[in-house]
C-alpha atoms as a PDB file:
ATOM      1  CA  UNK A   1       7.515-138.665  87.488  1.00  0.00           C
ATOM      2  CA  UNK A   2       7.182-136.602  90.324  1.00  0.00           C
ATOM      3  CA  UNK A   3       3.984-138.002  91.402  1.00  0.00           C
ATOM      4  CA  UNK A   4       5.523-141.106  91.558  1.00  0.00           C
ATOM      5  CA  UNK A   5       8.275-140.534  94.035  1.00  0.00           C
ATOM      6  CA  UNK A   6       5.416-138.843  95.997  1.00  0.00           C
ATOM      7  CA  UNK A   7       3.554-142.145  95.968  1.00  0.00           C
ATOM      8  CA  UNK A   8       6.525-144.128  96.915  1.00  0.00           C
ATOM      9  CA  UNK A   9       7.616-141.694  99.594  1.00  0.00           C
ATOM     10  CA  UNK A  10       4.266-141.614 100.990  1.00  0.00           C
ATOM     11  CA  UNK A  11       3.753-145.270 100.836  1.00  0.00           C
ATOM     12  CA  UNK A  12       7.125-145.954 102.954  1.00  0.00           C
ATOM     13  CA  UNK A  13       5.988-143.436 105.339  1.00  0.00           C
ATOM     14  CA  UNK A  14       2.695-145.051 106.236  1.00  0.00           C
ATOM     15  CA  UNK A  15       4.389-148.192 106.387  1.00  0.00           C
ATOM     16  CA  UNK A  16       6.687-147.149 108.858  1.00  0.00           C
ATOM     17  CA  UNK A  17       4.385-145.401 110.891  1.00  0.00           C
ATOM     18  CA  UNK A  18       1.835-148.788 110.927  1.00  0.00           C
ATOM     19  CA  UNK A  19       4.817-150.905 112.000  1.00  0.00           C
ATOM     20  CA  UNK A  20       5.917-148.507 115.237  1.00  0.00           C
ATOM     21  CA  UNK A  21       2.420-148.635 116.030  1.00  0.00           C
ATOM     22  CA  UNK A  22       1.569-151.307 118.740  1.00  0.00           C
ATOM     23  CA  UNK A  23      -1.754-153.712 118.266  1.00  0.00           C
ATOM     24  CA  UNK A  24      -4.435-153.195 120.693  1.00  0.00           C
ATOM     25  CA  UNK A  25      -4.337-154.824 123.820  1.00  0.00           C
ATOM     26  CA  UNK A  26      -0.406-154.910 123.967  1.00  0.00           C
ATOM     27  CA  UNK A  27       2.024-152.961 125.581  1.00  0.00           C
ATOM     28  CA  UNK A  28       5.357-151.921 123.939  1.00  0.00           C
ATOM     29  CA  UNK A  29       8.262-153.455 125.499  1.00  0.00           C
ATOM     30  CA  UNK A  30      10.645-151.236 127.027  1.00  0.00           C
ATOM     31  CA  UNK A  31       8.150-148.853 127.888  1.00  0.00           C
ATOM     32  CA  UNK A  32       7.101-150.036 131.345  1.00  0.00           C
ATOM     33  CA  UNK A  33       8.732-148.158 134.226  1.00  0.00           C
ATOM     34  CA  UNK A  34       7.971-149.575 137.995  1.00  0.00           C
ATOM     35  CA  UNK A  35       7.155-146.592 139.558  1.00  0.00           C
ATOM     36  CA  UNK A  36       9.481-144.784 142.329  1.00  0.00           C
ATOM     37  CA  UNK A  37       9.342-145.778 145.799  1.00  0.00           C
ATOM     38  CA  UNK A  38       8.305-143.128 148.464  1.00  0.00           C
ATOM     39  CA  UNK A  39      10.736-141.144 150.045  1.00  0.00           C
ATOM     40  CA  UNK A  40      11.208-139.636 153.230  1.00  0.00           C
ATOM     41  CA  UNK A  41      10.513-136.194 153.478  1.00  0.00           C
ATOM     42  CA  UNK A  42      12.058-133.482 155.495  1.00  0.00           C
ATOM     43  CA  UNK A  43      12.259-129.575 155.383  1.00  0.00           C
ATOM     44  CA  UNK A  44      14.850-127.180 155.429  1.00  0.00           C
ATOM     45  CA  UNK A  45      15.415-125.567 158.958  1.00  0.00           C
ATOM     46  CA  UNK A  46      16.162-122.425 157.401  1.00  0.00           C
ATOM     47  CA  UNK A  47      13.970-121.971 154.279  1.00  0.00           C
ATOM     48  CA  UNK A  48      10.728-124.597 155.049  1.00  0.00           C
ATOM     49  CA  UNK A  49      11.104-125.888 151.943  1.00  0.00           C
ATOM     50  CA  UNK A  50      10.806-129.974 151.545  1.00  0.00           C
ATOM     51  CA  UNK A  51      13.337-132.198 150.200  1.00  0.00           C
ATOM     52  CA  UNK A  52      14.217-136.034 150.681  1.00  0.00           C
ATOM     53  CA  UNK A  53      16.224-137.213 153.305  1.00  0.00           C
ATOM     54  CA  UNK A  54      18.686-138.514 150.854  1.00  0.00           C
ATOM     55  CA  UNK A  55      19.806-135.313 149.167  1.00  0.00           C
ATOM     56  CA  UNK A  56      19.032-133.422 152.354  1.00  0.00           C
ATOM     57  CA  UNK A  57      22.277-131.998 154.489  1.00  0.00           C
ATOM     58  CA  UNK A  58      21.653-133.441 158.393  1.00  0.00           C
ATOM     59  CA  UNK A  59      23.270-131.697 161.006  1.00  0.00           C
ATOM     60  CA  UNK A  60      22.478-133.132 164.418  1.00  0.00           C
ATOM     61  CA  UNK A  61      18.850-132.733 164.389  1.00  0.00           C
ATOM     62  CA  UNK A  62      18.262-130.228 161.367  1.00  0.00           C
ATOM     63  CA  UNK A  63      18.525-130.900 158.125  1.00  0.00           C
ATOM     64  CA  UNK A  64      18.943-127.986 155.154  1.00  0.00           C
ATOM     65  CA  UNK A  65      18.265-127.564 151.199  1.00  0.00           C
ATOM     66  CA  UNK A  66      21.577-126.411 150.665  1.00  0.00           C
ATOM     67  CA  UNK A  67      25.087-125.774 151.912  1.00  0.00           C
ATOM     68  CA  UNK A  68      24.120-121.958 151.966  1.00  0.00           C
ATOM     69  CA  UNK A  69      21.080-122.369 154.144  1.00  0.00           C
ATOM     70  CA  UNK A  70      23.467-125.139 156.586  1.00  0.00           C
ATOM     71  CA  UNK A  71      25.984-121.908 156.714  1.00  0.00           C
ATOM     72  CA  UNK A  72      22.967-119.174 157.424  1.00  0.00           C
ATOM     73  CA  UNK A  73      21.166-121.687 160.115  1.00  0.00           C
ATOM     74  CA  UNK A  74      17.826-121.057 161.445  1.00  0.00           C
ATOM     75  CA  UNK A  75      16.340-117.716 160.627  1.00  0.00           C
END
């Protein structure tokens, strides 16, 4: 008996598995991601380290990593 429910557990298993699995020569839907568009780069007036100009903190002409490198300035 216990063979049995092996069997039948194993069976459903491969069957899952096979239908999950997508034929050759197509792609899965929902898996394609466009890739990120380049960012401008600029780094930190205090530390040298590069971030993008979106999450960077600008003041005047410098920009900084962090509100504790804005506070500490250029070394």
């Amino acid at each position: 008996m216990k063979y049995l429910v092996l069997l039948v557990v194993l069976v459903v298993a491969i069957g899952i598995w096979r239908s999950n699995r997508a034929a050759p020569g197509q792609a899965r839907p929902g898996k394609a991601r466009t890739p990120a568009l380049p960012q401008d780069m600029v780094a930190c007036e205090h530390c040298g380290v590069h971030v993008p100009r979106a999450e960077a903190l600008v003041q005047g002409d410098h920009a900084y990593c962090s509100l504790e490198h804005q506070r500490l300035g250029k070394p």
